[in-house]
Protein backbone atom coordinates (compact mmCIF):
# COMPACT_ATOMS: atom_id res chain seq x y z
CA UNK A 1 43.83 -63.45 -96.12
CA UNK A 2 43.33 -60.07 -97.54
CA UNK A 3 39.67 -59.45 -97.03
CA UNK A 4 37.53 -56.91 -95.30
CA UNK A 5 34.24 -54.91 -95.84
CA UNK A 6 35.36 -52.35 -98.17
CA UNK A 7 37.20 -55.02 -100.56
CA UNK A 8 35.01 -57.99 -100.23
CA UNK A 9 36.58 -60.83 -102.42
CA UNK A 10 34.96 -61.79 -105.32
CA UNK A 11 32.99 -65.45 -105.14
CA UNK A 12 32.14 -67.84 -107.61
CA UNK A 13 30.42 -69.12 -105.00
CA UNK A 14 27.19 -67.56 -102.44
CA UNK A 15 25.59 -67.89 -99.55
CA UNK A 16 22.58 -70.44 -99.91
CA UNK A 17 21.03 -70.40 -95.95
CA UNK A 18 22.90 -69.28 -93.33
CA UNK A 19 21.79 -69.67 -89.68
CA UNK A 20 23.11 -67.47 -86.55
CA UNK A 21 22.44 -67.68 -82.50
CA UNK A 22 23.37 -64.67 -80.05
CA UNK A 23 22.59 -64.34 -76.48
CA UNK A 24 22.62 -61.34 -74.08
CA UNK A 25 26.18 -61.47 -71.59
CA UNK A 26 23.49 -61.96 -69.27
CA UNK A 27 22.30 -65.28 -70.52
CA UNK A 28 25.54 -66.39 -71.62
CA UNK A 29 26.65 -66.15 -68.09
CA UNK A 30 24.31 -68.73 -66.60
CA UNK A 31 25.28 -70.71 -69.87
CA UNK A 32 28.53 -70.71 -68.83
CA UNK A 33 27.75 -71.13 -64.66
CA UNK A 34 25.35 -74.06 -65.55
CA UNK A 35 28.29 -75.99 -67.57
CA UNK A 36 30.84 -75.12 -64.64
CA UNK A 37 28.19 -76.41 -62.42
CA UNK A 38 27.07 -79.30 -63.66
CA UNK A 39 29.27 -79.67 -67.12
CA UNK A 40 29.90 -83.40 -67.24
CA UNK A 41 29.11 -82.97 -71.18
CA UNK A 42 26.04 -84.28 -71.50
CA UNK A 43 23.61 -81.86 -72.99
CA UNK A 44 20.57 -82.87 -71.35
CA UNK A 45 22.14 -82.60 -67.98
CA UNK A 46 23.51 -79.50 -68.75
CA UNK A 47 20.29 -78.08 -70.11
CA UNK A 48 19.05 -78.95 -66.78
CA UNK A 49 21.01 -77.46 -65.09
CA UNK A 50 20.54 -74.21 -66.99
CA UNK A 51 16.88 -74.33 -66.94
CA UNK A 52 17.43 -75.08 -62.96
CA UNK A 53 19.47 -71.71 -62.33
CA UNK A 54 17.55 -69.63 -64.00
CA UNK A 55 14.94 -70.22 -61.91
CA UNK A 56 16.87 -71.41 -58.47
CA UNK A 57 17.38 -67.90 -57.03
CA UNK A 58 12.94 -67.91 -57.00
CA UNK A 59 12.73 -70.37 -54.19
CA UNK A 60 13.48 -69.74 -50.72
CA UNK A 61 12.19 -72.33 -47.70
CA UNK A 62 9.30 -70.23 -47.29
CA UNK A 63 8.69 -70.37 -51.25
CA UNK A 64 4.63 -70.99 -52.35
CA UNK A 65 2.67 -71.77 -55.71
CA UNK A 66 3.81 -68.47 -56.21
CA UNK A 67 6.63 -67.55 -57.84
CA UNK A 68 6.36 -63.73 -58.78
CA UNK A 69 9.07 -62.92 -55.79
CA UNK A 70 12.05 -61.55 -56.08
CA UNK A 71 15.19 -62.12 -57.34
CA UNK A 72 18.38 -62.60 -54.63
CA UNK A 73 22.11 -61.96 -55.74
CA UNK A 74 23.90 -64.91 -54.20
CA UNK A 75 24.05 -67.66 -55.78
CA UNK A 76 25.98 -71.00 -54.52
CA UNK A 77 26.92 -73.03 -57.21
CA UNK A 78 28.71 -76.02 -55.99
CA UNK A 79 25.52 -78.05 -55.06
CA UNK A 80 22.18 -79.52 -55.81
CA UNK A 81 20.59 -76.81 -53.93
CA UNK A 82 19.12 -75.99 -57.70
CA UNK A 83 17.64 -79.43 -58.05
CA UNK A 84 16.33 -79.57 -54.47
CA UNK A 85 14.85 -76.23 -54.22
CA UNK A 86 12.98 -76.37 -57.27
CA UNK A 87 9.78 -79.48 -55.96
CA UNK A 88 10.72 -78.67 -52.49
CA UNK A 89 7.38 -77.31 -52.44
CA UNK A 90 5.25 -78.69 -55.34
CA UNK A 91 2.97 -81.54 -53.95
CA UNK A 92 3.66 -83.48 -56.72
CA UNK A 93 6.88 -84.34 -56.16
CA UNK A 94 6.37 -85.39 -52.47
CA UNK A 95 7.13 -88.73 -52.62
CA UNK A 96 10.51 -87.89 -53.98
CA UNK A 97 13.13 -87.34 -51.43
CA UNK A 98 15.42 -86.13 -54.71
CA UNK A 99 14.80 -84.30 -57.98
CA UNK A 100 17.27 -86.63 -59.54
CA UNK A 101 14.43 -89.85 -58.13
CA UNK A 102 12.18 -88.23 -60.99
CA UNK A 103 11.76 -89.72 -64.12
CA UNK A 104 14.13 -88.10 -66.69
CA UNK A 105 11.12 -86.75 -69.15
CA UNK A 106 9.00 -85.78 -65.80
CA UNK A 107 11.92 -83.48 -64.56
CA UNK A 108 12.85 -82.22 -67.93
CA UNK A 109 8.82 -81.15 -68.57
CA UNK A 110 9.07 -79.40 -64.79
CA UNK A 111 12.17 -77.25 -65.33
CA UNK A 112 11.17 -76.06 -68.59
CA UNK A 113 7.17 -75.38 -66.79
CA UNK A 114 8.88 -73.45 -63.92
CA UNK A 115 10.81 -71.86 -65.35
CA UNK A 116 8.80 -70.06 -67.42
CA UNK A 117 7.14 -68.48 -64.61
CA UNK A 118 10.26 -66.71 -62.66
CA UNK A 119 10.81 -63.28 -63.17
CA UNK A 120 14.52 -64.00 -64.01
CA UNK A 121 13.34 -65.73 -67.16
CA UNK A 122 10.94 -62.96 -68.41
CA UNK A 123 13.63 -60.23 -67.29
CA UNK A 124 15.99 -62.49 -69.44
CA UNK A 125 13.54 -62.99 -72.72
CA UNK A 126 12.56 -59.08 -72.66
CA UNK A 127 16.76 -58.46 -72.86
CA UNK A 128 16.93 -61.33 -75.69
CA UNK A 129 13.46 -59.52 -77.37
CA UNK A 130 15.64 -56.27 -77.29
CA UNK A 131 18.40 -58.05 -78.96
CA UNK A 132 15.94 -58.84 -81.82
CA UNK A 133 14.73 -55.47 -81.84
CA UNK A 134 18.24 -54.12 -82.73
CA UNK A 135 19.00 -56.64 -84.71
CA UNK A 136 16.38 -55.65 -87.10
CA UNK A 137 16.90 -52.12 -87.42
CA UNK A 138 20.43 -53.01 -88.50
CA UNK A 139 19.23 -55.39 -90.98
CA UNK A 140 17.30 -52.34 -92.44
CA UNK A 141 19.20 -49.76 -92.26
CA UNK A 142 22.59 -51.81 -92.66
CA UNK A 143 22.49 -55.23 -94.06
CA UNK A 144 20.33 -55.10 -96.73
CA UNK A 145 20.99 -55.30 -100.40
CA UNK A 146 20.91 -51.14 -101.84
CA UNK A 147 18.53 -52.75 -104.18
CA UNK A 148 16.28 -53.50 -101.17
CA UNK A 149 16.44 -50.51 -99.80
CA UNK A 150 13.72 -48.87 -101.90
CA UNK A 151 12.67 -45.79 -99.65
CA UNK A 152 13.77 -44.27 -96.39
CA UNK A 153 10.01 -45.40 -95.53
CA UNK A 154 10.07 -48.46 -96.71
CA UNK A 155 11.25 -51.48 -94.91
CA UNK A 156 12.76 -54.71 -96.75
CA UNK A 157 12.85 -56.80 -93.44
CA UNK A 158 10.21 -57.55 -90.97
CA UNK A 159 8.85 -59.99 -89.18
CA UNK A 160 4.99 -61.97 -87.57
CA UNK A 161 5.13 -63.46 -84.78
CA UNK A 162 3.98 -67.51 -85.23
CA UNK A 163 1.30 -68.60 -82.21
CA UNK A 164 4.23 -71.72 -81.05
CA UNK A 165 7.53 -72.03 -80.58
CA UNK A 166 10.45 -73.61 -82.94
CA UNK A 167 13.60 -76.13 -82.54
CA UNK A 168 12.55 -76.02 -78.96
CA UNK A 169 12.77 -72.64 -78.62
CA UNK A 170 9.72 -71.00 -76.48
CA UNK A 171 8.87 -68.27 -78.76
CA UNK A 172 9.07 -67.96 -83.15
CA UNK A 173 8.40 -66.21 -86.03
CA UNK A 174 8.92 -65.98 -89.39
CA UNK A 175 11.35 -63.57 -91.35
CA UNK A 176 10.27 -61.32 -94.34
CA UNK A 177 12.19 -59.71 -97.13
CA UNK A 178 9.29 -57.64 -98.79
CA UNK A 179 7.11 -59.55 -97.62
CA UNK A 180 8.45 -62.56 -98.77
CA UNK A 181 9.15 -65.60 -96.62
CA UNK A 182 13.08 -65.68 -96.21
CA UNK A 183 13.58 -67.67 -93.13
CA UNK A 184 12.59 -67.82 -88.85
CA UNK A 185 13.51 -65.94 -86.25
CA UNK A 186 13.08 -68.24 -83.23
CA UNK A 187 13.83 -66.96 -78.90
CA UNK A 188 13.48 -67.58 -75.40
CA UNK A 189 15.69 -67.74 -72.56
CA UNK A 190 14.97 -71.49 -72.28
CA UNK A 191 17.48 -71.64 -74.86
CA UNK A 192 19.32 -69.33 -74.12
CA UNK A 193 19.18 -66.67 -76.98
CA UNK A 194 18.19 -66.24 -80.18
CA UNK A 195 18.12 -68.09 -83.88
CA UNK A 196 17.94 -66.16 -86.88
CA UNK A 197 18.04 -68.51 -90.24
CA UNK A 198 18.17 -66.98 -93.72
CA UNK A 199 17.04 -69.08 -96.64
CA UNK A 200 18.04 -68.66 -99.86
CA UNK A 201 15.74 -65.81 -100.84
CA UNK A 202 16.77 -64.73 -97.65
CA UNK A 203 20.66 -64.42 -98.08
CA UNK A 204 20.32 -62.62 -101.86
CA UNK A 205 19.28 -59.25 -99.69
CA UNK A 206 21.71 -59.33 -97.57
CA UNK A 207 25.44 -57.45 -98.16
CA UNK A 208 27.27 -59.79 -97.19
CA UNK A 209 30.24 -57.73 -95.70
CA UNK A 210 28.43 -55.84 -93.81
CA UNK A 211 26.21 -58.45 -92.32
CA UNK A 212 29.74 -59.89 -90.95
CA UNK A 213 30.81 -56.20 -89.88
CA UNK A 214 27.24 -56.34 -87.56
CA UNK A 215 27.94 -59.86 -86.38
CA UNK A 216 31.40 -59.09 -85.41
CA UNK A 217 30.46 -56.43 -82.76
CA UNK A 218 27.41 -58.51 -81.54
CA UNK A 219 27.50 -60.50 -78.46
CA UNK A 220 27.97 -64.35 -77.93
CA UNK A 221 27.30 -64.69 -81.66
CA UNK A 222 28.05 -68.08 -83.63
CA UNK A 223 27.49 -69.41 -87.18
CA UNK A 224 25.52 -72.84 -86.33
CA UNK A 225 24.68 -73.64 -89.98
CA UNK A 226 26.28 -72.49 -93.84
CA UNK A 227 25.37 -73.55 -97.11
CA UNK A 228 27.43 -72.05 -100.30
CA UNK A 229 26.57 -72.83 -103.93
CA UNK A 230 28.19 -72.90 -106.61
CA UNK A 231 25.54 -72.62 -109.47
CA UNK A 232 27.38 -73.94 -113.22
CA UNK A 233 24.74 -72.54 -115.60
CA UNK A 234 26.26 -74.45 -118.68
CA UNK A 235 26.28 -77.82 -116.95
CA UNK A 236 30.09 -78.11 -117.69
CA UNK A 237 30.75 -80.21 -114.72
CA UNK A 238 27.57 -83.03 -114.21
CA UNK A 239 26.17 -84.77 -111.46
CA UNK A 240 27.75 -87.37 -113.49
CA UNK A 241 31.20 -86.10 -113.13
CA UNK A 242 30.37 -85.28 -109.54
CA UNK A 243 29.82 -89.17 -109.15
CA UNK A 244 33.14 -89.93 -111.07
CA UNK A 245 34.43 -87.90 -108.39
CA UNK A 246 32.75 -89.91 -105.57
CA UNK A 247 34.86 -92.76 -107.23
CA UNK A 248 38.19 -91.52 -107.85
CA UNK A 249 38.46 -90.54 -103.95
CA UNK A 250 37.30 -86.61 -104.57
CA UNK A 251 35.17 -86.67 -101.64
CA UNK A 252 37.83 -88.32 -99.18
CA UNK A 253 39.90 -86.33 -97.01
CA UNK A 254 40.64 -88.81 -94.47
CA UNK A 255 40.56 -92.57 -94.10
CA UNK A 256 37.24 -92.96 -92.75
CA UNK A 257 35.24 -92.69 -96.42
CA UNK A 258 31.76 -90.86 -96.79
CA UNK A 259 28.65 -92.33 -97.16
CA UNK A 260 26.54 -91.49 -100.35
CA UNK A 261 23.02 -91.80 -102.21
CA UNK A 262 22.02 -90.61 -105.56
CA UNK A 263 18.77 -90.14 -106.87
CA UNK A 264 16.76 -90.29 -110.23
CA UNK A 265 13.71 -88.43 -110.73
CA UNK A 266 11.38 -88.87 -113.58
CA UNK A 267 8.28 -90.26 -115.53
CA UNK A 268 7.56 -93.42 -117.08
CA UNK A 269 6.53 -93.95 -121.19
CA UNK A 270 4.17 -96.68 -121.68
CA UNK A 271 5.80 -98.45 -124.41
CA UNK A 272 3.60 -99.40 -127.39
CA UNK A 273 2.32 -103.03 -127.77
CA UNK A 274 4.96 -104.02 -130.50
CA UNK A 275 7.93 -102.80 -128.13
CA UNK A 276 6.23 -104.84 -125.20
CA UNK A 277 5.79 -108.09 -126.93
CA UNK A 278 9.62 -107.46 -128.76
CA UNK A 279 11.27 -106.60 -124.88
CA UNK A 280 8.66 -109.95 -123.33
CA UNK A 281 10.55 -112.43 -126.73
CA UNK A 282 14.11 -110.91 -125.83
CA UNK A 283 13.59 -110.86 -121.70
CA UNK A 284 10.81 -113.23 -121.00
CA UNK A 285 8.69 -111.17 -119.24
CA UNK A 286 6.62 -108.26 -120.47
CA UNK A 287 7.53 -104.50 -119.88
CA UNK A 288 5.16 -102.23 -120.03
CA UNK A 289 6.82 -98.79 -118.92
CA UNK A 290 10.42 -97.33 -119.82
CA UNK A 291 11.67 -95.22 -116.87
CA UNK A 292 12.43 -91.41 -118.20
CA UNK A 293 14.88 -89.64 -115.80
CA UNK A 294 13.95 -86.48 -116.81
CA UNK A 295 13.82 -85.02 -113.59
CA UNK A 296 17.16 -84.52 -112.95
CA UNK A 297 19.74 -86.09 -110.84
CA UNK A 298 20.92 -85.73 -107.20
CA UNK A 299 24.29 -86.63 -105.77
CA UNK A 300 24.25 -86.63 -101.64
CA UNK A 301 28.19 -87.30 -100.19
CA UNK A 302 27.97 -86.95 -96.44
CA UNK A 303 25.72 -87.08 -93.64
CA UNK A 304 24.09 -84.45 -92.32
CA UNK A 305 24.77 -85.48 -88.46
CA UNK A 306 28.56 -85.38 -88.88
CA UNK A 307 27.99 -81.58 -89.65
CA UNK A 308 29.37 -81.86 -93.33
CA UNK A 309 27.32 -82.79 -96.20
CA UNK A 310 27.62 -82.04 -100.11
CA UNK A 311 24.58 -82.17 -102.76
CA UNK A 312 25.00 -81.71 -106.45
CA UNK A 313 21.95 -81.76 -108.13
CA UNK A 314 20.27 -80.68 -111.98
CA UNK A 315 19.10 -77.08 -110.73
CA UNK A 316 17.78 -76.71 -114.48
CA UNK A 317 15.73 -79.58 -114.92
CA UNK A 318 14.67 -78.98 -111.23
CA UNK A 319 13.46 -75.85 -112.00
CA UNK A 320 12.23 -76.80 -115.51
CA UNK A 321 14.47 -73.69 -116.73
CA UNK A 322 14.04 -73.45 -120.70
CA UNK A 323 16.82 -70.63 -120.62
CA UNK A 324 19.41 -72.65 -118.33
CA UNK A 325 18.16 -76.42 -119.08
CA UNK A 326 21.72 -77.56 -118.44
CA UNK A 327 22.42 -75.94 -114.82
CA UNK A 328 23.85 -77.70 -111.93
CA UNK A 329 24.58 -76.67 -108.65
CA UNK A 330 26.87 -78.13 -106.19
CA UNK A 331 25.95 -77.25 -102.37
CA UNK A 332 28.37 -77.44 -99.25
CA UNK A 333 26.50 -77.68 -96.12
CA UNK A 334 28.39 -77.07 -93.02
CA UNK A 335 27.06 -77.69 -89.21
CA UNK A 336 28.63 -76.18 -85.85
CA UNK A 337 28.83 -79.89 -85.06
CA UNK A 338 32.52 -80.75 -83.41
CA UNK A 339 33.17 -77.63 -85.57
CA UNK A 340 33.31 -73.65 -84.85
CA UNK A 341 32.21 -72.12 -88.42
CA UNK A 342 34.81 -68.40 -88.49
CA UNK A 343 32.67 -65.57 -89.33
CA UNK A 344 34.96 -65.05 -91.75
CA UNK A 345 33.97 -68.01 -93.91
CA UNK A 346 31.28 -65.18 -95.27
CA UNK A 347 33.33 -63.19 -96.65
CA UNK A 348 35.69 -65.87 -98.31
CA UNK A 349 32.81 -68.46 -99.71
CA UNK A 350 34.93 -69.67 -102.44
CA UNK A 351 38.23 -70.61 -100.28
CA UNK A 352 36.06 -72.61 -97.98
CA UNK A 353 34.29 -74.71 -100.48
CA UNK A 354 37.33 -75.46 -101.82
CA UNK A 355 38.67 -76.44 -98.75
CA UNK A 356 35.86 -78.78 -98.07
CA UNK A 357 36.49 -81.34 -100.40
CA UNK A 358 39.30 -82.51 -103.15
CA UNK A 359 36.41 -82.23 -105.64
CA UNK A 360 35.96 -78.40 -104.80
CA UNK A 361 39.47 -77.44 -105.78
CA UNK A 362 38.64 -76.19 -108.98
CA UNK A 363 36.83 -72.92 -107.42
CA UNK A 364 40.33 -71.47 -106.26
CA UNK A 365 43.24 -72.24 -104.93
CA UNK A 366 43.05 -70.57 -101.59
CA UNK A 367 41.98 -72.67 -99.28
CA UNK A 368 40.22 -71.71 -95.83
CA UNK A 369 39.73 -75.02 -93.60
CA UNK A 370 36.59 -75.77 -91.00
CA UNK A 371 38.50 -78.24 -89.01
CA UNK A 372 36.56 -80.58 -86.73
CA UNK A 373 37.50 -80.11 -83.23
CA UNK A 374 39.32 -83.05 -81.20
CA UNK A 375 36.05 -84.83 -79.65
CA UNK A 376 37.24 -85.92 -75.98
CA UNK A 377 35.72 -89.77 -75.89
CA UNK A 378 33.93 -90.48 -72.73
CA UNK A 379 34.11 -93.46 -71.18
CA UNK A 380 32.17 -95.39 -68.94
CA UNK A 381 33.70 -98.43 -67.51
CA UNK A 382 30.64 -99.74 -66.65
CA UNK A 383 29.39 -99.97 -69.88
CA UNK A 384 32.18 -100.76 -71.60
CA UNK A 385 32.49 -104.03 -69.30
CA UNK A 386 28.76 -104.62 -70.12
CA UNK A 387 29.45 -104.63 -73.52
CA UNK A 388 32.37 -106.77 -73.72
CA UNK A 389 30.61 -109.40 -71.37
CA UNK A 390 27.77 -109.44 -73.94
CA UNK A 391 30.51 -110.10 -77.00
CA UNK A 392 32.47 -112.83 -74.92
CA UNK A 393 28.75 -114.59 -74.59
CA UNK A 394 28.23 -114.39 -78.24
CA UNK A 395 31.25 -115.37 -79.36
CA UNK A 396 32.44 -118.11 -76.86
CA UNK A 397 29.86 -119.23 -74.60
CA UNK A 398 29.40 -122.32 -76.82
CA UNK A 399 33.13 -122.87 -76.01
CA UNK A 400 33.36 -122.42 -72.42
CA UNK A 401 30.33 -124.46 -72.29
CA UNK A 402 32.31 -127.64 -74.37
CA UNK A 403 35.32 -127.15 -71.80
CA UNK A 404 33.04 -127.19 -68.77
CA UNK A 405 30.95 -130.33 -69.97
CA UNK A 406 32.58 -132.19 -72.74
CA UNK A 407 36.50 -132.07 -71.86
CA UNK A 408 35.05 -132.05 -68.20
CA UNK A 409 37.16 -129.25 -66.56
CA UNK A 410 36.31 -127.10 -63.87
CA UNK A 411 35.79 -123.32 -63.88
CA UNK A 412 38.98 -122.61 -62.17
CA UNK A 413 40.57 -124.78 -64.66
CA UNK A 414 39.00 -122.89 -67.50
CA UNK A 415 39.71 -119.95 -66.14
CA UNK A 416 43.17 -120.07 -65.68
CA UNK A 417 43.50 -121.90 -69.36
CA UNK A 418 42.14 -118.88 -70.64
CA UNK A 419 43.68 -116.77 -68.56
CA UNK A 420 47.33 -118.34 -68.88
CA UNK A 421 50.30 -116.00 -69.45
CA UNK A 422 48.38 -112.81 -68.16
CA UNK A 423 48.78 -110.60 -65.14
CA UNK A 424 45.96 -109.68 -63.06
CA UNK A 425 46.19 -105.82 -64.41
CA UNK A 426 45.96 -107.02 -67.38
CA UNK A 427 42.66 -105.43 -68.77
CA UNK A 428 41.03 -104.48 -71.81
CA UNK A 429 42.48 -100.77 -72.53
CA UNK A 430 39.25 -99.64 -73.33
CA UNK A 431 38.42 -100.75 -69.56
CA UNK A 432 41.53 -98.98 -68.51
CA UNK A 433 40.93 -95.96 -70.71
CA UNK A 434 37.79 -95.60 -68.26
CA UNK A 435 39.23 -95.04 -65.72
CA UNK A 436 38.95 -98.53 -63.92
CA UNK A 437 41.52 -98.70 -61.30
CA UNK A 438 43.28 -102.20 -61.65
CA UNK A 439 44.25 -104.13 -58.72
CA UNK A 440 47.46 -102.57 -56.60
CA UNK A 441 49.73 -104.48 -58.51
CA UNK A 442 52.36 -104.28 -55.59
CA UNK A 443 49.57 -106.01 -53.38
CA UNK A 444 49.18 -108.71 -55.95
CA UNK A 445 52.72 -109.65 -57.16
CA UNK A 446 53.49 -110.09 -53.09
């Protein structure tokens, strides 16, 4: 792929919202300790965990109600001294011989109130605040649109702080292009970093290119959200046709088809009393209102938790555009989820909403793929035994019970007619797949 700042491709296509997170190396080292730590890939446990060493190194055994005390270097991460350490001394919790004996929410709502009050986690937020800080002076005196750049004094981006947090960040605000409202800015070290979303007022003052020159030399920086357009300001291709699509297999790229809704806006026309009494003869029953879809039509293929979703919808009629009545726009909406989104899907818009669906193809023929990443399953054997115990009792408890009571038999009986032909490892693979350890098979075939 031939493309770089200086000779930015061409698009058909643009950059409808586009949403970014950076960290510090500082917080993206305890990101990384907490997951090594405690990574068992659950998210709340791992967000525990990170709350829990940012704020570990605070407590000593002498530790008080006060936390303002200072911060030691060694840190032993192959333990629950975290958990322990942090109610050691909080009244509260004295009834608990464990952190992990409190209630899931309760210890969640602790960490995150701790926390808050170490000096690690204000050093931490003043680094991520300084982030912001130089993120926004590029934006001004980089990123932004030569058309936005109106004087040297002037400055196209800025940003008020809002009085609560956002997406469960500690700290927001919202973003301004000329004092417009063109997306959030959201922070704290709770999180871990910062969130910068650009809506689409937003993303038409930024250069593109060199917005992706900035991000490239900035720290722990990933693309968590991308919409691209394609606008089609003669309606040559209709929601219609997009739903044709749908049908043909357009939206399929594996075997596991999308789900879909579509959506009629409009008005209803009373219908005058000779049409009502004509449509109550033909029908038998009296109509009183003809539905007007005059709003315009909306095509949704996707779902937005599985990180891909398309919308094509009547921009014109949306709009109520008397120039462009006819104008429909097709969205792609991509989400970091069991996905990394390349920064350089911003510079090549049109390749990768192409690549996105069969339906898309007629933007270009280059294609640039956001492949999901291989999700590892993760079993529990537990549960998976649960589950399968609670089938078996739908499905042949009624069974069983005519074996044991009508035919008479006894449960070993029943069990080994059921059981006939099998070998005592034989279990469900799903079991297996959990790691369940069978039976020593030498022990049982002796």
């Amino acid at each position: 792929m031939n493309q770089n700042a200086k000779n930015p491709i061409q698009n058909l296509t643009k950059i409808d919202y586009l949403t970014v997170v950076f960290c510090p190396d500082e917080v993206a080292r305890l990101r990384f300790d907490a997951k090594l730590a405690f990574g068992n890939g659950d998210f709340n446990s791992y967000k525990e965990a990170y709350n829990a060493m940012l704020c570990a190194e605070m407590f000593d055994q002498n530790a008080t109600d006060d936390l303002e005390i200072d911060v030691t270097e060694t840190v032993n991460f192959s333990s629950d001294y975290y958990y322990d350490e942090l109610f050691e001394n909080n009244k509260r919790y004295k009834n608990y011989s464990s952190i992990k004996q409190i209630p899931n929410e309760e210890r969640t709502h602790f960490l995150k109130n701790v926390v808050r009050k170490t000096k690690r986690y204000k050093t931490l937020t003043s680094l991520i605040e300084g982030d912001i800080s130089h993120f926004m002076h590029l934006m001004n005196t980089e990123v932004a649109t030569k058309a936005d750049r109106l004087t040297s004094d002037t400055l196209s981006w800025s940003y008020r702080n809002n009085t609560g947090g956002m997406f469960t960040y500690e700290k927001s605000a919202t973003l301004y292009r000329h004092d417009v409202n063109s997306g959030v800015i959201a922070w704290g070290a709770n999180n871990g970093g910062v969130m910068v979303s650009f809506s689409g007022t937003g993303c038409a003052g930024l250069d593109i290119p060199k917005l992706h020159t900035m991000l490239k030399k900035m720290p722990n920086v990933k693309i968590t959200r991308l919409d691209i357009a394609y606008d089609d300001y003669e309606g040559n291709r209709t929601v219609f046709d997009y739903f044709q699509n749908l049908e043909e297999g357009g939206f399929c790229k594996t075997n596991q088809a999308p789900s879909f809704s579509f959506i009629q806006t409009g008005e209803l026309q009373k219908l005058t009393a000779e049409q009502q009494a004509e449509w109550k003869k033909k029908h038998g029953w009296q109509k009183r209102y003809d539905c007007i879809a005059n709003g315009g039509n909306t095509l949704y293929v996707g779902s937005r938790k599985n990180g891909k979703m398309a919308r094509m919808y009547e921009k014109g009629k949306q709009m109520q555009s008397e120039s462009q009545p006819n104008w429909v726009r097709a969205e792609l909406e991509l989400r970091s989820i069991d996905r990394v989104i390349s920064l350089d899907a911003l510079l090549n818009t049109d390749a990768v909403f192409a690549a996105a669906y069969p339906a898309f193809d007629f933007i270009t023929a280059e294609r640039l793929e956001i492949r999901t990443t291989s999700r590892e399953r993760k079993h529990n054997g537990a549960l998976v035994a649960e589950r399968l115990e609670r089938y078996c009792i739908q499905s042949y408890s009624k069974f069983v019970n005519y074996l044991h009571h009508i035919q008479e038999l006894t449960s070993d009986e029943i069990i080994n007619r059921l059981t006939k032909g099998l070998n005592p490892w034989d279990i469900p693979d799903s079991i297996n797949q959990a790691c369940i350890t069978p039976p020593n098979q030498m022990e049982l075939t002796t």
